[in-house]
Protein backbone atom coordinates (compact mmCIF):
# COMPACT_ATOMS: atom_id res chain seq x y z
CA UNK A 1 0.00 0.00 0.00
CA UNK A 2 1.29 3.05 -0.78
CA UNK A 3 2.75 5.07 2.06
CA UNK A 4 0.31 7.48 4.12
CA UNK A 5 2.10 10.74 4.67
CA UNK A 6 0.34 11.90 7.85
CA UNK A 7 0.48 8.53 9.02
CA UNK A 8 4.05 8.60 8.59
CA UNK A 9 4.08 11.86 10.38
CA UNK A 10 2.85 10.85 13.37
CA UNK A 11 5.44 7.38 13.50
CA UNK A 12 8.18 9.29 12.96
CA UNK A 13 7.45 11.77 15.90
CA UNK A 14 6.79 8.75 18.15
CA UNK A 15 9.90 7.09 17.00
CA UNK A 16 11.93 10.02 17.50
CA UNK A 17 10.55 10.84 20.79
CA UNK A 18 12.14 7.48 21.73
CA UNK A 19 15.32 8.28 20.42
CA UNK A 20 17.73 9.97 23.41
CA UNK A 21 18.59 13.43 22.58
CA UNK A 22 22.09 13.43 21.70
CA UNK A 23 21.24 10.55 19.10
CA UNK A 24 19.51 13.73 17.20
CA UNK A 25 22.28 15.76 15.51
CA UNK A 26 22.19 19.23 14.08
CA UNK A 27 24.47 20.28 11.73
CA UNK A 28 25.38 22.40 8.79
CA UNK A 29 25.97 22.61 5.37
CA UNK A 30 27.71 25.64 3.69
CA UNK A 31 27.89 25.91 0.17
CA UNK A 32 31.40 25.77 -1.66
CA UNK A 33 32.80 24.12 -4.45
CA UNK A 34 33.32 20.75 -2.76
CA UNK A 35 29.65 20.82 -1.04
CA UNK A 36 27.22 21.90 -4.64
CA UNK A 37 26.06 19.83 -7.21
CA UNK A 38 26.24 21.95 -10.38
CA UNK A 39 22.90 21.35 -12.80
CA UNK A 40 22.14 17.25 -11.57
CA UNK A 41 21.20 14.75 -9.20
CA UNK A 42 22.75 11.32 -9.21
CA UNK A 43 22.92 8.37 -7.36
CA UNK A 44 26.51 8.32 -7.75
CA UNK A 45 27.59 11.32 -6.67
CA UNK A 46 29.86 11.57 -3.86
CA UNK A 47 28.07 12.97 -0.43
CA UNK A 48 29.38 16.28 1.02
CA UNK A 49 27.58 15.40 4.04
CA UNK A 50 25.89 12.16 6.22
CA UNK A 51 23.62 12.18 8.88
CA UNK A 52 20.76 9.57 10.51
CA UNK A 53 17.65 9.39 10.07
CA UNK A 54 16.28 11.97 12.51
CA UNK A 55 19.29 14.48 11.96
CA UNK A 56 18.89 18.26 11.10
CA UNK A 57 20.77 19.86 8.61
CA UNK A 58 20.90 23.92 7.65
CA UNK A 59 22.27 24.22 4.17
CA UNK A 60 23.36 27.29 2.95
CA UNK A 61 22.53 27.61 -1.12
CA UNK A 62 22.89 29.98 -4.00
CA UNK A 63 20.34 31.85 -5.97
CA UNK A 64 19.74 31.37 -10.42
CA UNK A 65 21.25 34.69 -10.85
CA UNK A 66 24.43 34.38 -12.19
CA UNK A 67 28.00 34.90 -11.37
CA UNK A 68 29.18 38.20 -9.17
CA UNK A 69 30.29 39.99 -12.44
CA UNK A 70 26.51 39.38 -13.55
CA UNK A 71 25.03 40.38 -10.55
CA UNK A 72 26.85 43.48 -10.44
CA UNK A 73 25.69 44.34 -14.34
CA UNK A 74 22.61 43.98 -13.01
CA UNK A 75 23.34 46.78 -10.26
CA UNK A 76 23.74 44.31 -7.09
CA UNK A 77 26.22 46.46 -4.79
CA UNK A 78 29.16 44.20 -4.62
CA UNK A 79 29.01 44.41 -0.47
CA UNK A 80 25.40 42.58 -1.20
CA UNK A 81 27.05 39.74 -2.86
CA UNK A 82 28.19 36.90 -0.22
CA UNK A 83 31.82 35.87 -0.92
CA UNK A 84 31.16 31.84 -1.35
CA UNK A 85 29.62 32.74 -5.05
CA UNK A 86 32.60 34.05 -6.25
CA UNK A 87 34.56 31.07 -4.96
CA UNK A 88 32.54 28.53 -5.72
CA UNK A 89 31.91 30.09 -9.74
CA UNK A 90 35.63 30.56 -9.89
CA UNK A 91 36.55 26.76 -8.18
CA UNK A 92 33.97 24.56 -8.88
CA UNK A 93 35.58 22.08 -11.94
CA UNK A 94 33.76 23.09 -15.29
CA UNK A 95 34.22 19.41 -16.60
CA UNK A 96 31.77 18.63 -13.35
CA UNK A 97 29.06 20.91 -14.48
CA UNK A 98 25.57 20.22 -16.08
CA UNK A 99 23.74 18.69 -17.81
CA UNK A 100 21.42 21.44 -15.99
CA UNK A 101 21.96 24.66 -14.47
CA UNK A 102 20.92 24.96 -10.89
CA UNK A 103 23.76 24.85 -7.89
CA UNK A 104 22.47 22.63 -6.03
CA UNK A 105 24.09 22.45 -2.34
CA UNK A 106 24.75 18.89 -1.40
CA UNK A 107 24.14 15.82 -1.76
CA UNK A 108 23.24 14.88 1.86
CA UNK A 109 23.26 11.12 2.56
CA UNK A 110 21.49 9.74 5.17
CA UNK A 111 22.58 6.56 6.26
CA UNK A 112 19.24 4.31 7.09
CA UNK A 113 17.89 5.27 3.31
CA UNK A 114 17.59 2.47 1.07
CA UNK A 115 15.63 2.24 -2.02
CA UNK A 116 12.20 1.61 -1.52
CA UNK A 117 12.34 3.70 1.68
CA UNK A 118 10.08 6.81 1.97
CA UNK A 119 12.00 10.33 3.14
CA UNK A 120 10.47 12.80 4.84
CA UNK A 121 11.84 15.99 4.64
CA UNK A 122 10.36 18.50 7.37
CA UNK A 123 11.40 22.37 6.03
CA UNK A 124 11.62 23.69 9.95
CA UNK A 125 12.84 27.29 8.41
CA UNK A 126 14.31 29.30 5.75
CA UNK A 127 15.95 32.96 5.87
CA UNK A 128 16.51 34.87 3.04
CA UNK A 129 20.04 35.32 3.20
CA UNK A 130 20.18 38.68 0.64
CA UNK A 131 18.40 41.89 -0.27
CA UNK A 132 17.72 41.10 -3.82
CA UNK A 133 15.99 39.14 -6.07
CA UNK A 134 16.38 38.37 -9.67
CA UNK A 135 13.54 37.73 -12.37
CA UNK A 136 14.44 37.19 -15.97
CA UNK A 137 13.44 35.51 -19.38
CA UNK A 138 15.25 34.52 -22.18
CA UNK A 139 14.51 33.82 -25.93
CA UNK A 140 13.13 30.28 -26.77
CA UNK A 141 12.49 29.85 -23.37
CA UNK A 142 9.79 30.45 -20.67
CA UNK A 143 5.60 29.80 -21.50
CA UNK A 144 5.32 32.67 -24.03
CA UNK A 145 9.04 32.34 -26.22
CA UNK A 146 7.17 33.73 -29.08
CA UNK A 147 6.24 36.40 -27.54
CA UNK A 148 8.98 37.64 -25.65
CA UNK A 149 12.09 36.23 -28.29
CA UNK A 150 14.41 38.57 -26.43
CA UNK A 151 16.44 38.51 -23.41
CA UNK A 152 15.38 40.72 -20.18
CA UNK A 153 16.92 40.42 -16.50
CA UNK A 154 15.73 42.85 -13.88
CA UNK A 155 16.42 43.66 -10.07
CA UNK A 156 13.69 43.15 -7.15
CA UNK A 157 14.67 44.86 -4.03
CA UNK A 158 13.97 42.90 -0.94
CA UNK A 159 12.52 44.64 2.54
CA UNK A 160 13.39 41.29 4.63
CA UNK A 161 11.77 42.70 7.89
CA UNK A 162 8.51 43.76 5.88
CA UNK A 163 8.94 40.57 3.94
CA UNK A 164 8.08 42.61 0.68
CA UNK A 165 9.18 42.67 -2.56
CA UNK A 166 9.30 45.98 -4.34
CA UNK A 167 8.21 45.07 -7.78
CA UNK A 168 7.85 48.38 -9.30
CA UNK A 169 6.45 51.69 -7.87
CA UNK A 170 3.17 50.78 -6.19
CA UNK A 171 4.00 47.77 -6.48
CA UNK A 172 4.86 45.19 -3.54
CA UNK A 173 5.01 41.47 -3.48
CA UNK A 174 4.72 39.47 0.05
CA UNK A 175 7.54 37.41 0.21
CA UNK A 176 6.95 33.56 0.85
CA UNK A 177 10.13 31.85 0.80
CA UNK A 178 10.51 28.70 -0.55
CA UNK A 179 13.20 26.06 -2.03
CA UNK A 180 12.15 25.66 -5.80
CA UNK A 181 14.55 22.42 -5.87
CA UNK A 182 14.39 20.28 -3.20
CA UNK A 183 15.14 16.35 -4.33
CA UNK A 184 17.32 13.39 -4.10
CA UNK A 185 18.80 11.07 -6.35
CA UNK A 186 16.72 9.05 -9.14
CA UNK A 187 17.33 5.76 -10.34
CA UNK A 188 20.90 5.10 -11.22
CA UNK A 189 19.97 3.94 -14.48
CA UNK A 190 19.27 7.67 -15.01
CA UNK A 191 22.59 8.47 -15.16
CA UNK A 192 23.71 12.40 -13.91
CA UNK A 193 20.00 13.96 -13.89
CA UNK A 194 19.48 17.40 -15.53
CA UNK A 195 18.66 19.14 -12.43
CA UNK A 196 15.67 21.22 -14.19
CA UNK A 197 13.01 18.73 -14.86
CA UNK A 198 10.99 17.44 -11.85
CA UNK A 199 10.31 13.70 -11.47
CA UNK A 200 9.75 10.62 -9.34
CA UNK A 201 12.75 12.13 -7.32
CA UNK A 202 11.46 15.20 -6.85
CA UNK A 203 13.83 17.94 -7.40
CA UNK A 204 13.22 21.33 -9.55
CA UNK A 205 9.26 21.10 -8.20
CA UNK A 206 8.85 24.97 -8.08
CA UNK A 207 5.93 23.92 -5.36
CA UNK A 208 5.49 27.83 -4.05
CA UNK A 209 3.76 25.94 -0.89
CA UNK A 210 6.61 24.09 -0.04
CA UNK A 211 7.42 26.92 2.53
CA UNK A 212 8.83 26.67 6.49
CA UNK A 213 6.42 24.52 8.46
CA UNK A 214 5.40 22.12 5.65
CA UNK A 215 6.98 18.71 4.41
CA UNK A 216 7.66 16.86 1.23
CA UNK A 217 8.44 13.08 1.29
CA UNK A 218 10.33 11.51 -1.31
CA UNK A 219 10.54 8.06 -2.73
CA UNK A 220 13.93 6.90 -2.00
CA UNK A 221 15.19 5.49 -5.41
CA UNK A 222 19.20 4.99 -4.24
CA UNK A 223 21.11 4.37 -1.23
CA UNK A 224 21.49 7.11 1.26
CA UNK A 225 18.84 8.62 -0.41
CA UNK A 226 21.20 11.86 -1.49
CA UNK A 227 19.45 15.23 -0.77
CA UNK A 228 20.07 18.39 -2.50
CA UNK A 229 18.15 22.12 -2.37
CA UNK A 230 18.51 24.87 -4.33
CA UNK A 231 17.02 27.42 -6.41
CA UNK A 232 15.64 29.72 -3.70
CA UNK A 233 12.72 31.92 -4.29
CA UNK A 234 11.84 34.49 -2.36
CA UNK A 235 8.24 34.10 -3.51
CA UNK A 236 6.57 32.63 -7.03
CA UNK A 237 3.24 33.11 -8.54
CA UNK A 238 1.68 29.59 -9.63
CA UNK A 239 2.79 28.91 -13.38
CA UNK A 240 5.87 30.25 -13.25
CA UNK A 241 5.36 31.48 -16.50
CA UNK A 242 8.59 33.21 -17.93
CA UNK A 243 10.68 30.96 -16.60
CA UNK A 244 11.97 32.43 -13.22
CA UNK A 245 10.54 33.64 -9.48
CA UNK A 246 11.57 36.03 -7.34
CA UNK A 247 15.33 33.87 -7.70
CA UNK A 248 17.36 35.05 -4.64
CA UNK A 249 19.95 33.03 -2.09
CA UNK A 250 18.41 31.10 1.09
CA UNK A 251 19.51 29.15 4.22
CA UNK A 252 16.82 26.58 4.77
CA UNK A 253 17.02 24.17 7.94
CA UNK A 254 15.77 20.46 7.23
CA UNK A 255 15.02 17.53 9.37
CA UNK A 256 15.26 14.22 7.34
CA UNK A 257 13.23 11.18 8.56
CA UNK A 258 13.88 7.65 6.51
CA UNK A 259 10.51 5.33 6.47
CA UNK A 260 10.81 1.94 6.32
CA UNK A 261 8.93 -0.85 4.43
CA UNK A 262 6.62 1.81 2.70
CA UNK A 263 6.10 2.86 -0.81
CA UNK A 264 5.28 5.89 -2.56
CA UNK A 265 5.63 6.36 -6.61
CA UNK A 266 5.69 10.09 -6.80
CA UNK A 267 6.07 13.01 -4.41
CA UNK A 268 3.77 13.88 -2.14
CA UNK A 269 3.38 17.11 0.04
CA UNK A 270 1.67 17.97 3.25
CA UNK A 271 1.19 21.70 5.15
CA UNK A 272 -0.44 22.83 8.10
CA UNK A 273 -3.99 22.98 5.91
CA UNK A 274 -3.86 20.50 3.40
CA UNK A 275 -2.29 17.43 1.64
CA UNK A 276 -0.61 17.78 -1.37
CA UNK A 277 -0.23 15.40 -4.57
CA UNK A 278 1.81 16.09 -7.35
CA UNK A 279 2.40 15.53 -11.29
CA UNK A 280 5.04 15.75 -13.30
CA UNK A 281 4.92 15.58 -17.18
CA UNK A 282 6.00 17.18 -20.76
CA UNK A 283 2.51 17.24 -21.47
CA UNK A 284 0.21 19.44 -19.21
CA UNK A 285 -2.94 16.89 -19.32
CA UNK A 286 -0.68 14.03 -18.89
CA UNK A 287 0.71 15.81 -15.37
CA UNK A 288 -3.07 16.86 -14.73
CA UNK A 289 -3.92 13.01 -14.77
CA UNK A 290 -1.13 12.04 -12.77
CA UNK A 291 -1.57 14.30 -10.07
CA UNK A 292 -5.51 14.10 -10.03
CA UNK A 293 -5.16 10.19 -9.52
CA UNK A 294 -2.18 10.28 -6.74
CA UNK A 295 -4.67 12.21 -4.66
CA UNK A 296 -8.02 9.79 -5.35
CA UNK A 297 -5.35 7.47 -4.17
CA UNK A 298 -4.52 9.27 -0.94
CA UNK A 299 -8.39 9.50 -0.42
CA UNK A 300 -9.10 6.01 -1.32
CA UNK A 301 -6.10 4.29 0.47
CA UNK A 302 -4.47 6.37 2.67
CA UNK A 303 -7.28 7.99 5.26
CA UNK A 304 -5.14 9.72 8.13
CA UNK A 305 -5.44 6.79 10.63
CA UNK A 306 -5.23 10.17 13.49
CA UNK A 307 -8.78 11.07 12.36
CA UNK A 308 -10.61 8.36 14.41
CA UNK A 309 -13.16 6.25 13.13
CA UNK A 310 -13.06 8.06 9.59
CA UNK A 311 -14.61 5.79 7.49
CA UNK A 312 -12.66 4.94 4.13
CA UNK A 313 -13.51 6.93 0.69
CA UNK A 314 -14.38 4.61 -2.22
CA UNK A 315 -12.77 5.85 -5.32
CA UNK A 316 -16.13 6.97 -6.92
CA UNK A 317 -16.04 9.33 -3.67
CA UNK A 318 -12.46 10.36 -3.41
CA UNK A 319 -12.91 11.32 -7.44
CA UNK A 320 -15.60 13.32 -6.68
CA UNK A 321 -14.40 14.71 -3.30
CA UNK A 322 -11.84 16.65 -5.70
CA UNK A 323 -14.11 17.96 -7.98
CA UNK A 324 -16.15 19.51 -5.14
CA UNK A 325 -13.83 20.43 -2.71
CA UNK A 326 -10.21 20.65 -3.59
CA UNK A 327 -7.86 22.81 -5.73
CA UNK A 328 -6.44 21.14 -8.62
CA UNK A 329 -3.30 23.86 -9.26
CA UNK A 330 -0.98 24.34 -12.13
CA UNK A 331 2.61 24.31 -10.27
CA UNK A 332 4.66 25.27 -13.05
CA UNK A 333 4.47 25.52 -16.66
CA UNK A 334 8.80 25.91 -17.72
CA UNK A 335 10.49 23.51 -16.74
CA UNK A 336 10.87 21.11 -19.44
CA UNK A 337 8.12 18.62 -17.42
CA UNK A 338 5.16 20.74 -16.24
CA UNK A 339 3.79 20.40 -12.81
CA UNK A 340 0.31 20.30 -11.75
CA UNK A 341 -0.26 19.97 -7.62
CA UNK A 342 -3.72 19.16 -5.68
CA UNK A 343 -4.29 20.80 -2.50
CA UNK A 344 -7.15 18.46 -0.76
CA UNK A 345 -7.70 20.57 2.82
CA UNK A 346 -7.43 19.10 5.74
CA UNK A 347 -10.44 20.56 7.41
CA UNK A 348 -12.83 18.73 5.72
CA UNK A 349 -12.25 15.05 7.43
CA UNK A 350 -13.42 16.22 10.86
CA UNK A 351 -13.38 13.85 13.86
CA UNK A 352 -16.04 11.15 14.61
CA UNK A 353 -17.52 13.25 17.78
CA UNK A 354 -17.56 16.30 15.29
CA UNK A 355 -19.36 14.21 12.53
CA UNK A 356 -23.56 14.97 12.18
């Protein structure tokens, strides 16, 4: 059966409330030429960190903007610019690079992980870590290329204590942090993974409700499982339409939990309000189907067993429980696979004594 994620919320908190507290490590990640993954995941790539199952990590990452020399064409105040992006675009071996181009901090191995495993990955918090944010298209790429067959780059100041964005004059976005890459390794048969096309392993999701508080959990597809984040975004509008966010460098703080003897097939998301499935596909329908059908599976299968004496959805139901009730969202539309997410809320399965 596949794997329940609030279920395996609530098993992992028990388990790790048995678990004496020095057993629980924090540690932390900073990004440098020996600790990225430039453009891929892959199950062979060498860790730059392992923990336990259990362990927190707080990775330090870099943003889709470009070099230092770029940033400061832009008009990025050198002083704004932390030092470990020079070093790491000036160290980090070219013949390593690609096949995409995300820095990805990481990989993180975490020693229980085996394939076939489930890993939850519980985003505790994430700081912006600069004062600007980039937003740019580029021609032949983006949702509109015909449109827009031109290049354009411009500079979003960032008002971290107001958490705004100041778009333009009158203007301001509300800044929602998230990690648009978050993923671990795929199948080693998939060789060294363009990092910008979400699949089965996750990765370049671009899930703008993937913020602090909220988890993702990950079919483990290789040993040690082999985490990686990246491609911070200070906030995204669903769609993602010319091809960027609000790009822009973040710290995020993780706690990675390894599930045993479950299964999951695709990625699966849960926040405070809702559970979340997920699609990924070239073809927009295709993802549509994909993540419309994880979630009647959820429904169907998967009931929260912490919502006593819920009684069971029949598919009929859970298929229809979507179409009257829950939010089938297009993630992203540029990233080689599109992504479509359902957001079912979690305040419609009330308790039995709540129940009419």
């Amino acid at each position: 059966m596949p794997a329940n994620p609030a279920r395996l919320a609530a098993l992992a908190t028990a388990a790790l409330l048995t678990l004496p507290a020095a057993a629980q490590q924090t540690q932390t990640l900073l990004a440098t030429p020996t600790t990225v993954a430039w453009g891929f995941y892959s199950a062979k790539a060498t860790p730059a960190l392992t923990v336990h199952s259990g362990d927190t990590v707080t990775i330090q990452t870099l943003s889709t903007c470009g070099s230092p020399d770029r940033l400061k064409s832009l008009g990025i105040a050198a002083s704004d610019i932390p030092p470990y992006v020079e070093d790491i675009y000036k160290n980090y071996p070219a013949s390593e690079k690609g096949p995409g181009g995300h820095i990805l901090t990481g990989p993180i191995a975490i020693t229980d992980a085996e394939p076939g495993d489930v890993l939850e990955v519980r985003i505790q918090k994430i700081n912006i870590d600069v004062p600007w944010a980039c937003n740019g298209f580029s021609p032949g790429r983006g949702f509109l290329p015909n449109d827009f067959p031109y290049s354009r780059t411009r500079i979003i100041p960032l008002d971290r204590e107001k958490m705004i964005g100041h778009f333009a004059p009158g203007i301001d976005i509300p800044l929602h942090p998230f990690f648009g890459s978050m993923g671990i390794a795929p199948p080693e048969s998939a060789g060294k993974y363009n990092s910008a096309p979400p699949w089965m392993h996750a990765g370049n999701i671009d899930n703008k409700e993937m913020v602090a508080g909220t988890t993702l959990y990950i079919p483990v597809n290789a040993k040690g499982a082999l985490f990686e984040a990246g491609d911070g975004h200070a906030g995204q509008g669903n769609g993602e339409v010319d091809i960027t966010a609000l790009e822009t460098q973040l710290t995020g703080t993780f706690q990675f939990i390894v599930h045993k003897d479950q299964h999951l097939l695709w990625p699966r998301g849960e926040t405070p309000t809702a559970y979340i499935a997920m699609g990924f596909d070239e073809d927009l329908k295709t993802a549509t189907e994909m993540a419309v059908r994880n979630m009647i599976t959820f429904l169907s299968e998967e009931i929260p067993d912490q919502i006593p004496g819920h009684p069971p959805l029949t598919r009929d139901d859970a298929y229809a429980l979507i179409s009257t009730a829950c939010d089938v969202d297009i993630t992203q539309l540029v990233d080689t696979k599109s992504g479509v997410h359902v957001l079912c809320p979690k305040n419609l399965f009330v308790r039995s004594s709540n129940r009419h």
